[in-house]
Protein backbone atom coordinates (compact mmCIF):
# COMPACT_ATOMS: atom_id res chain seq x y z
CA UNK A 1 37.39 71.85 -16.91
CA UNK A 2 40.66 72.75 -15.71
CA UNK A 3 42.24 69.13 -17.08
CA UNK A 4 40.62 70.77 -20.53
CA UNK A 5 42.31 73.68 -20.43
CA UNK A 6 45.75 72.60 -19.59
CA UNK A 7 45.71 70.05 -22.20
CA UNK A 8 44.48 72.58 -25.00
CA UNK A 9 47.29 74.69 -23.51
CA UNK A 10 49.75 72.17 -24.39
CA UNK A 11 47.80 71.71 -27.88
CA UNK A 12 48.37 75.18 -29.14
CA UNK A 13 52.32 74.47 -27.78
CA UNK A 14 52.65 71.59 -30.29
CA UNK A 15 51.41 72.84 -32.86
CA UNK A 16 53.66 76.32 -32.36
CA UNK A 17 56.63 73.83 -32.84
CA UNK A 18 58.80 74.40 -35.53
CA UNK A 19 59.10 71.01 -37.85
CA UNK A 20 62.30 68.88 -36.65
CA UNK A 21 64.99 70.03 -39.00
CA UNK A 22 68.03 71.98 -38.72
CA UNK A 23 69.52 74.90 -41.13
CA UNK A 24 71.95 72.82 -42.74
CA UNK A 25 69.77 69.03 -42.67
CA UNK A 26 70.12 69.05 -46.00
CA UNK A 27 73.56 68.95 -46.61
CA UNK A 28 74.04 66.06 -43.34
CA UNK A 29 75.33 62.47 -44.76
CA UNK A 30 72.48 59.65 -45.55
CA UNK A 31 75.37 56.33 -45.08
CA UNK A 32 73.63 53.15 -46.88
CA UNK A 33 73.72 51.55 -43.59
CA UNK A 34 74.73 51.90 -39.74
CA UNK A 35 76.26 48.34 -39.86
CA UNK A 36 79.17 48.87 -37.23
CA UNK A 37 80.14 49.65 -33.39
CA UNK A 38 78.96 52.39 -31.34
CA UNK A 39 80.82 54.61 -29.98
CA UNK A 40 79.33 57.00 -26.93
CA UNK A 41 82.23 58.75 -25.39
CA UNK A 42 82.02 61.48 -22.19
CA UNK A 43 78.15 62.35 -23.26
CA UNK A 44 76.61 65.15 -20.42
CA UNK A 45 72.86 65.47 -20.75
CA UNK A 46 69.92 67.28 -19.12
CA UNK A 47 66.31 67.73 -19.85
CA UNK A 48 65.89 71.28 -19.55
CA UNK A 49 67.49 73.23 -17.14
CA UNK A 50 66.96 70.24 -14.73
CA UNK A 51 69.38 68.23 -12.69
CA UNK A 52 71.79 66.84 -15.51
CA UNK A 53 70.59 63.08 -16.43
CA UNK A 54 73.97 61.40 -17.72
CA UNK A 55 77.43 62.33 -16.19
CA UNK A 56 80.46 61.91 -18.50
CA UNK A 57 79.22 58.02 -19.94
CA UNK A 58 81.36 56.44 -21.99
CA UNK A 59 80.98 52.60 -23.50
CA UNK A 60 81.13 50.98 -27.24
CA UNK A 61 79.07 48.38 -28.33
CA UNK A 62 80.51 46.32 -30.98
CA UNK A 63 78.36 45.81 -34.32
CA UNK A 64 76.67 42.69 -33.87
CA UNK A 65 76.26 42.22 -30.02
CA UNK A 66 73.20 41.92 -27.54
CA UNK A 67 73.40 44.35 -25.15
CA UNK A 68 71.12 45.03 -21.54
CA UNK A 69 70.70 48.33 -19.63
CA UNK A 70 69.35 47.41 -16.09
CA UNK A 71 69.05 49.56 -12.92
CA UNK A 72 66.17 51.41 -11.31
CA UNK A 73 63.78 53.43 -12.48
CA UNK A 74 65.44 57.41 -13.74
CA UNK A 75 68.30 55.90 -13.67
CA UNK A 76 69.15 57.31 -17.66
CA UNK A 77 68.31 53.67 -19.30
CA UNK A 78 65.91 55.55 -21.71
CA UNK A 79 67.67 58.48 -22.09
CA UNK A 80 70.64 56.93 -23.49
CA UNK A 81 68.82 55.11 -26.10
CA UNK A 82 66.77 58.05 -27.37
CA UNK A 83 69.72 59.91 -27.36
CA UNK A 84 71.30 57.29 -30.37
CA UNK A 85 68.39 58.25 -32.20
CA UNK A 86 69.23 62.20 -32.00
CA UNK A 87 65.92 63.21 -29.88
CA UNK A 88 67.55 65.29 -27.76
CA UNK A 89 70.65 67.68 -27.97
CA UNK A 90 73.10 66.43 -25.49
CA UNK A 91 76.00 69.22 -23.61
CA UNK A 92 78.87 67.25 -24.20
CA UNK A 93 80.34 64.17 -26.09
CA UNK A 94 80.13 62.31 -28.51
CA UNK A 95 78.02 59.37 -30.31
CA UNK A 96 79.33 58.00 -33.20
CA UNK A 97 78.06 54.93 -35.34
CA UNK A 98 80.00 52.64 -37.57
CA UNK A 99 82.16 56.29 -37.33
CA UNK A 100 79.55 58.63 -38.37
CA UNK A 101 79.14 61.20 -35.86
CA UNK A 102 75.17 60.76 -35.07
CA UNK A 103 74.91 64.85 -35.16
CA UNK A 104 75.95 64.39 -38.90
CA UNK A 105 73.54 61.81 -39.74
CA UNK A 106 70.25 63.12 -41.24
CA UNK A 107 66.97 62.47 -38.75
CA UNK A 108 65.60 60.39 -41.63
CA UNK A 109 68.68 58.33 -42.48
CA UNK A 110 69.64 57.81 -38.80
CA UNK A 111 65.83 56.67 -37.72
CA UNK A 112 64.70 54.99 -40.94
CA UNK A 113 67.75 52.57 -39.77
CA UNK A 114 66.75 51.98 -36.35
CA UNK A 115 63.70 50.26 -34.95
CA UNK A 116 62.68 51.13 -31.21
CA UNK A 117 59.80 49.81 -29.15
CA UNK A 118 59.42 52.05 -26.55
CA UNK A 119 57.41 51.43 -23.08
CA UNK A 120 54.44 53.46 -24.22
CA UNK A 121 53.38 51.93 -27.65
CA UNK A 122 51.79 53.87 -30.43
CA UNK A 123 49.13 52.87 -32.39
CA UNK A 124 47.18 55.45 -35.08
CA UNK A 125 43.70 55.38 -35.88
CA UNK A 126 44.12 52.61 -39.36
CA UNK A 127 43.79 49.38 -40.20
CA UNK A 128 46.58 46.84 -37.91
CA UNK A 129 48.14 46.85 -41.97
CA UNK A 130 48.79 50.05 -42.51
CA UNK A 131 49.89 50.44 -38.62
CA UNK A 132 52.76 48.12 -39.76
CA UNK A 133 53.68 49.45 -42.57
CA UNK A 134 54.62 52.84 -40.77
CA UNK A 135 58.53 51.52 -40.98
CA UNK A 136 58.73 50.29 -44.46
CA UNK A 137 55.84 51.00 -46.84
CA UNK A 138 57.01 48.57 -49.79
CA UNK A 139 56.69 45.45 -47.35
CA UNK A 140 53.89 42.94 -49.15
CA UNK A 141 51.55 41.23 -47.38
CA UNK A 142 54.00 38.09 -46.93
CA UNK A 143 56.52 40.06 -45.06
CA UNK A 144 53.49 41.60 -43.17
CA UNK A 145 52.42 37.81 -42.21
CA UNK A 146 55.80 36.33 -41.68
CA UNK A 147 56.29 39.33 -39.00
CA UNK A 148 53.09 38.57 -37.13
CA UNK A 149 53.99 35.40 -37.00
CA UNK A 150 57.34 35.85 -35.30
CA UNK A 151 55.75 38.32 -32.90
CA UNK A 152 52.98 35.78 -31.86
CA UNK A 153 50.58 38.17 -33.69
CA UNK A 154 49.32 36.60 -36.43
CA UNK A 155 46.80 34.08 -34.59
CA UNK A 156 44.87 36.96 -32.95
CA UNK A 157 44.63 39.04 -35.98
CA UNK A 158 43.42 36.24 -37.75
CA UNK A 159 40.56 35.70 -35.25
CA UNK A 160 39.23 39.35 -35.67
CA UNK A 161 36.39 40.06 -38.27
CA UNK A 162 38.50 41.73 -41.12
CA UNK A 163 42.18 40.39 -39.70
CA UNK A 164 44.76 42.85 -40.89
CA UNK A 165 42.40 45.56 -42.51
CA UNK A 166 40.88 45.47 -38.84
CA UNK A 167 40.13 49.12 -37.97
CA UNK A 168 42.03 50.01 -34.98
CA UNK A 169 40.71 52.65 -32.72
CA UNK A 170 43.32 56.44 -31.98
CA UNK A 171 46.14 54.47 -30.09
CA UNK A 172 44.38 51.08 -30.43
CA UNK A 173 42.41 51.37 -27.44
CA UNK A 174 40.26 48.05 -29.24
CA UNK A 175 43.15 46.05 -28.59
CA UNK A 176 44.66 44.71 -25.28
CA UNK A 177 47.92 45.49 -23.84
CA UNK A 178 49.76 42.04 -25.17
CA UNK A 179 48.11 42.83 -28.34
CA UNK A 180 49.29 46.19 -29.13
CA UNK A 181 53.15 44.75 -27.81
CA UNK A 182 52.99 42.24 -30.21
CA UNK A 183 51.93 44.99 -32.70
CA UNK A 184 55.02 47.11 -32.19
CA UNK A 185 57.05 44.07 -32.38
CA UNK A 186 55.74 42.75 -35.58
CA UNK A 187 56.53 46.21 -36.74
CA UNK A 188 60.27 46.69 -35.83
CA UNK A 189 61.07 43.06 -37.41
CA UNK A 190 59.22 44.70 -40.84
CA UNK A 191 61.57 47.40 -41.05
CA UNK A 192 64.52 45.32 -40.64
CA UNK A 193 66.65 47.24 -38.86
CA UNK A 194 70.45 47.83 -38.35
CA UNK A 195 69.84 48.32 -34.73
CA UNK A 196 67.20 47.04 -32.57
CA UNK A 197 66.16 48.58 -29.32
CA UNK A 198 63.80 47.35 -26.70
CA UNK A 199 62.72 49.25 -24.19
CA UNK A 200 60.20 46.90 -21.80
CA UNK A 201 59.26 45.61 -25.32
CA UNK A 202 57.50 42.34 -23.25
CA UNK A 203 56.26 43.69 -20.30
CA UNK A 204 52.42 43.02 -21.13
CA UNK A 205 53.11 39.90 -22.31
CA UNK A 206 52.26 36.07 -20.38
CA UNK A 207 55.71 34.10 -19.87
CA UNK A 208 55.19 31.87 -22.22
CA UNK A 209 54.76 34.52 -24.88
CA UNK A 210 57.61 36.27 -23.56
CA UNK A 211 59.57 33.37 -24.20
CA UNK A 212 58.73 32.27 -27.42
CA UNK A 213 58.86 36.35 -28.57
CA UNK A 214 62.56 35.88 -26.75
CA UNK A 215 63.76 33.23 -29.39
CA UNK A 216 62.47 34.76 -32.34
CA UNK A 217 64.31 37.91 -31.68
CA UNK A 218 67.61 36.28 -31.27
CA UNK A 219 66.83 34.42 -34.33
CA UNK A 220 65.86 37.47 -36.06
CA UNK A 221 68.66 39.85 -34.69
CA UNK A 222 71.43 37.42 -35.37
CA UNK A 223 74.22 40.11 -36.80
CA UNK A 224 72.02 43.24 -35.76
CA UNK A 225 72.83 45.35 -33.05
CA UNK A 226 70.31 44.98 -30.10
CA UNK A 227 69.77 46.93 -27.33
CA UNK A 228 67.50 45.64 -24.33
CA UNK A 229 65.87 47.59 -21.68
CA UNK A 230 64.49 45.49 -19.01
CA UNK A 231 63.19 44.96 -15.61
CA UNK A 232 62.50 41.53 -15.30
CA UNK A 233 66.61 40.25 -15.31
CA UNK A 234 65.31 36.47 -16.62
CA UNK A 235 65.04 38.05 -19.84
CA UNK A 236 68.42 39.28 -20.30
CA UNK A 237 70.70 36.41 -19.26
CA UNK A 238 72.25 35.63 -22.51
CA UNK A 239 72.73 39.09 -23.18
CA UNK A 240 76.60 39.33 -24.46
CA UNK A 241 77.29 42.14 -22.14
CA UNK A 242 75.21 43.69 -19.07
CA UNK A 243 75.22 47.60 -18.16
CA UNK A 244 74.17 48.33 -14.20
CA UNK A 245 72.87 52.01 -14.10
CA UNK A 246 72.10 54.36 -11.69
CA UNK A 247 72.04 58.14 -11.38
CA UNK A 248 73.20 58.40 -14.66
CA UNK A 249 76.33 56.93 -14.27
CA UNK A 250 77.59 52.80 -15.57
CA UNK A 251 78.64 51.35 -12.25
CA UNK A 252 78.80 47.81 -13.65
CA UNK A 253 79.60 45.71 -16.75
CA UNK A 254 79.96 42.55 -17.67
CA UNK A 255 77.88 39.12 -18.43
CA UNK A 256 75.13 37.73 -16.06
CA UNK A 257 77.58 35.34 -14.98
CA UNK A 258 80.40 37.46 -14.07
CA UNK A 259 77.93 40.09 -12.57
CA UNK A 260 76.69 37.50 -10.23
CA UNK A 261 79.86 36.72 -8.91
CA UNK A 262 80.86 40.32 -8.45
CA UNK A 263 78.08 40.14 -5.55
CA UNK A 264 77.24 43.99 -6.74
CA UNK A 265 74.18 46.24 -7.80
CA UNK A 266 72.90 43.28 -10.49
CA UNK A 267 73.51 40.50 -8.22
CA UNK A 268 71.31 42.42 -5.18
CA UNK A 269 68.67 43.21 -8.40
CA UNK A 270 68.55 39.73 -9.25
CA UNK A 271 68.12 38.42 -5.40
CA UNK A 272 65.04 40.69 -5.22
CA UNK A 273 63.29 39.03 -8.58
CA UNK A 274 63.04 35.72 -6.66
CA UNK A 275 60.01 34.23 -8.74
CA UNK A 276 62.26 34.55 -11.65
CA UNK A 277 65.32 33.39 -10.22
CA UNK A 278 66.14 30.06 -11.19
CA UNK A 279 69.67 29.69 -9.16
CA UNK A 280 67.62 30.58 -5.79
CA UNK A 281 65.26 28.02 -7.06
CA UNK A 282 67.92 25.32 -7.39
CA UNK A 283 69.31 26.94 -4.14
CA UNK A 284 65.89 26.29 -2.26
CA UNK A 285 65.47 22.97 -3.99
CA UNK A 286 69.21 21.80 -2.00
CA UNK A 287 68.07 23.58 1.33
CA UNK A 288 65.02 21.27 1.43
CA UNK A 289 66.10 18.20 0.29
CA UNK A 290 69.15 18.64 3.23
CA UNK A 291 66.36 19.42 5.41
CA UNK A 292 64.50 16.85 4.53
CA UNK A 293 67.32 14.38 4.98
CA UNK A 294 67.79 15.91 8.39
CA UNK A 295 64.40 15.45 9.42
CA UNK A 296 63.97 11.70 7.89
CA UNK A 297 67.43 10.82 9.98
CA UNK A 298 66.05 12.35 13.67
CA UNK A 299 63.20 10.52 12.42
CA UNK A 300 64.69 7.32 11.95
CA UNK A 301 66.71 8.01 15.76
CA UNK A 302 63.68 8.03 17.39
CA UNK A 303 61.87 5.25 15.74
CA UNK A 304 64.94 2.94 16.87
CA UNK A 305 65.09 5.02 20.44
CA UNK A 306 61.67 4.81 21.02
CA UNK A 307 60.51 0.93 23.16
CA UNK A 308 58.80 -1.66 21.08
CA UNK A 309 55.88 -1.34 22.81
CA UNK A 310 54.05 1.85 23.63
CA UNK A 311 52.72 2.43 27.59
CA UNK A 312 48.91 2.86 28.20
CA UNK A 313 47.85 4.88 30.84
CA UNK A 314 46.76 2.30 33.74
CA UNK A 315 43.18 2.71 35.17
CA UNK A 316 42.26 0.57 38.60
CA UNK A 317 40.04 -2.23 38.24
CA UNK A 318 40.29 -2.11 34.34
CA UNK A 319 42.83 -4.24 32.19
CA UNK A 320 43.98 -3.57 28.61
CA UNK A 321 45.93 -5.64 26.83
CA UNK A 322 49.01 -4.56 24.59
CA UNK A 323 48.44 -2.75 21.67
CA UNK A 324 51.41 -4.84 20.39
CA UNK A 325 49.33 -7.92 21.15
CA UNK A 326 47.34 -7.44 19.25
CA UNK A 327 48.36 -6.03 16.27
CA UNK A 328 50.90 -9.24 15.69
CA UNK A 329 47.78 -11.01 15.50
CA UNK A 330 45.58 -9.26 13.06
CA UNK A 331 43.42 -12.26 12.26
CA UNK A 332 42.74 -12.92 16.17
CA UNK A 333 40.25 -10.67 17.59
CA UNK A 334 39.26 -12.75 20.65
CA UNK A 335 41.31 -11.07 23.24
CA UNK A 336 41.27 -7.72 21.68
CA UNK A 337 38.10 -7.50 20.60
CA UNK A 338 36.71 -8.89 24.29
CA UNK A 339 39.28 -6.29 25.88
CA UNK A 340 40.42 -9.25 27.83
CA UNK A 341 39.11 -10.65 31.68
CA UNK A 342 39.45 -8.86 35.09
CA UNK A 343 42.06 -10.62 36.97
């Protein structure tokens, strides 16, 4: 009862909200496209009146490149991206794209350009076709397929009963995790975007999935901006350039390589990913192969150390002959198989 109310409570808020334009949104630029760098320079931001989020962050990514935010979790990763898109009012800085200053750029204009696949993906009670048509509403039903396709999506559509005019349940709760991922995907390479942002885009997806999603994207994306989010650092490697986070604040730059070497944040963050860590694979691989090399060479020392013939506990009265004896002999069995005379 008490879950009930606080959630009708927070109803009535949303619906008190005033729609998301400003006094003058109408007179704010509409540029035919965000082709060109970004510029974030000095940006302060806080939720609220809460602890501030980003400290004075400054960095430019040039049109074109694939770019990763890593670090833990709150460290600002999310925040910075949402902030590109104008969601939040930020204290101080600036964001500019391809020059534009993003506070100048009309919600529409600056989103319609954009395609973001957030953690938390959103589905709305429709059919899966006119779930991804939400970005571009003039795509036919070639682009729709040709999108599946490179977001691994097509084969499962095609298995359910009505395939893309498949009703899908408020937030596609008939539809698995993978599923609705390769949903959102298939709908942000629709829209063809300027930028691309992915914020744990793969995180519900199998490896090989993951993989295959991974080389469509830089197939897709060749030219357009992208901006990666991730956790799991094996799917960032080829990233151009690599942003460390934490507490708001960039504390390292640079490509996977380089950040490895720096022995830093990223390379302790990669250490800790071990399944996914292909050098400390190839590093493990070396350790036992010495070790094995070791152990086949003491083995070897005491074959040669060791007498040809191996002693036999001697009981009174009883006489065994050498196992030696009468293994040289395999065909003869008299002896050994008598276990010899008393003398």
């Amino acid at each position: 009862m008490q879950t009930a109310i606080v959630a009708s409570d927070r109803l009535g808020e949303i619906f008190d909200l005033s729609l998301e334009r400003e006094e003058n949104e109408n007179k704010k630029i509409q540029p035919v496209d965000l082709k060109g760098d970004i510029v974030i320079k000095n940006i302060d931001f806080r939720y609220g009146t809460r602890a501030i989020v980003l400290k004075d962050l400054s960095l430019t990514i040039k049109q074109g490149e694939k770019i990763a935010f890593v670090g833990e979790s709150g460290s600002g990763k999310t925040t910075l991206v949402k902030l590109l898109m104008h969601l939040y009012p930020w204290e101080k800085g600036d964001i500019t794209i391809k020059g534009y200053n993003v506070k100048d750029i009309s919600y529409d204009s600056l989103r319609e350009k954009i395609s973001y696949i957030s953690q938390d993906i959103f589905m709305f009670s429709g059919t899966i076709r006119e779930n991804l048509c939400l970005g571009r509403k003039d795509a036919d039903m070639n682009d729709i397929v040709e999108a599946c396709q490179m977001a691994q999506a097509h084969d499962f559509i095609n298995k359910l009963p009505l395939r893309y005019e498949t009703h899908l349940e408020e937030n596609a709760t008939n539809l698995s995790g993978g599923q609705k991922q390769r949903l959102a995907i298939a709908r942000a390479i629709l829209k063809k975007p300027d930028i691309f942002i992915m914020d744990e885009a793969t995180s519900n997806l199998d490896s090989i999935s993951e993989k295959a999603i991974e080389r469509t994207i830089e197939t897709v994306c060749k030219g357009v901006t992208t901006i990666i989010i991730a956790h799991r650092l094996s799917t960032i490697k080829r990233c151009d350039r690599i942003y460390v986070m934490d507490e708001g604040k960039i504390i390292e730059m640079g490509t996977h390589k380089e950040l490895m070497n720096k022995h830093g944040r990223y390379y302790e963050l990669w250490k800790e990913q071990l399944p996914d860590n292909e050098e400390n694979k190839e590093n493990k691989d070396n350790t036992q192969l010495i070790a094995d090399k070791e152990s086949s060479s003491v083995s070897n020392e005491e074959t040669a150390a060791a007498p040809a013939t191996t002693p036999i506990l001697a009981i009174p009265g009883l006489y065994i002959p050498e196992v030696s004896s009468c293994v040289a002999e395999a065909g003869a069995t008299s002896d050994c198989a008598k276990g010899g005379s008393n003398p």
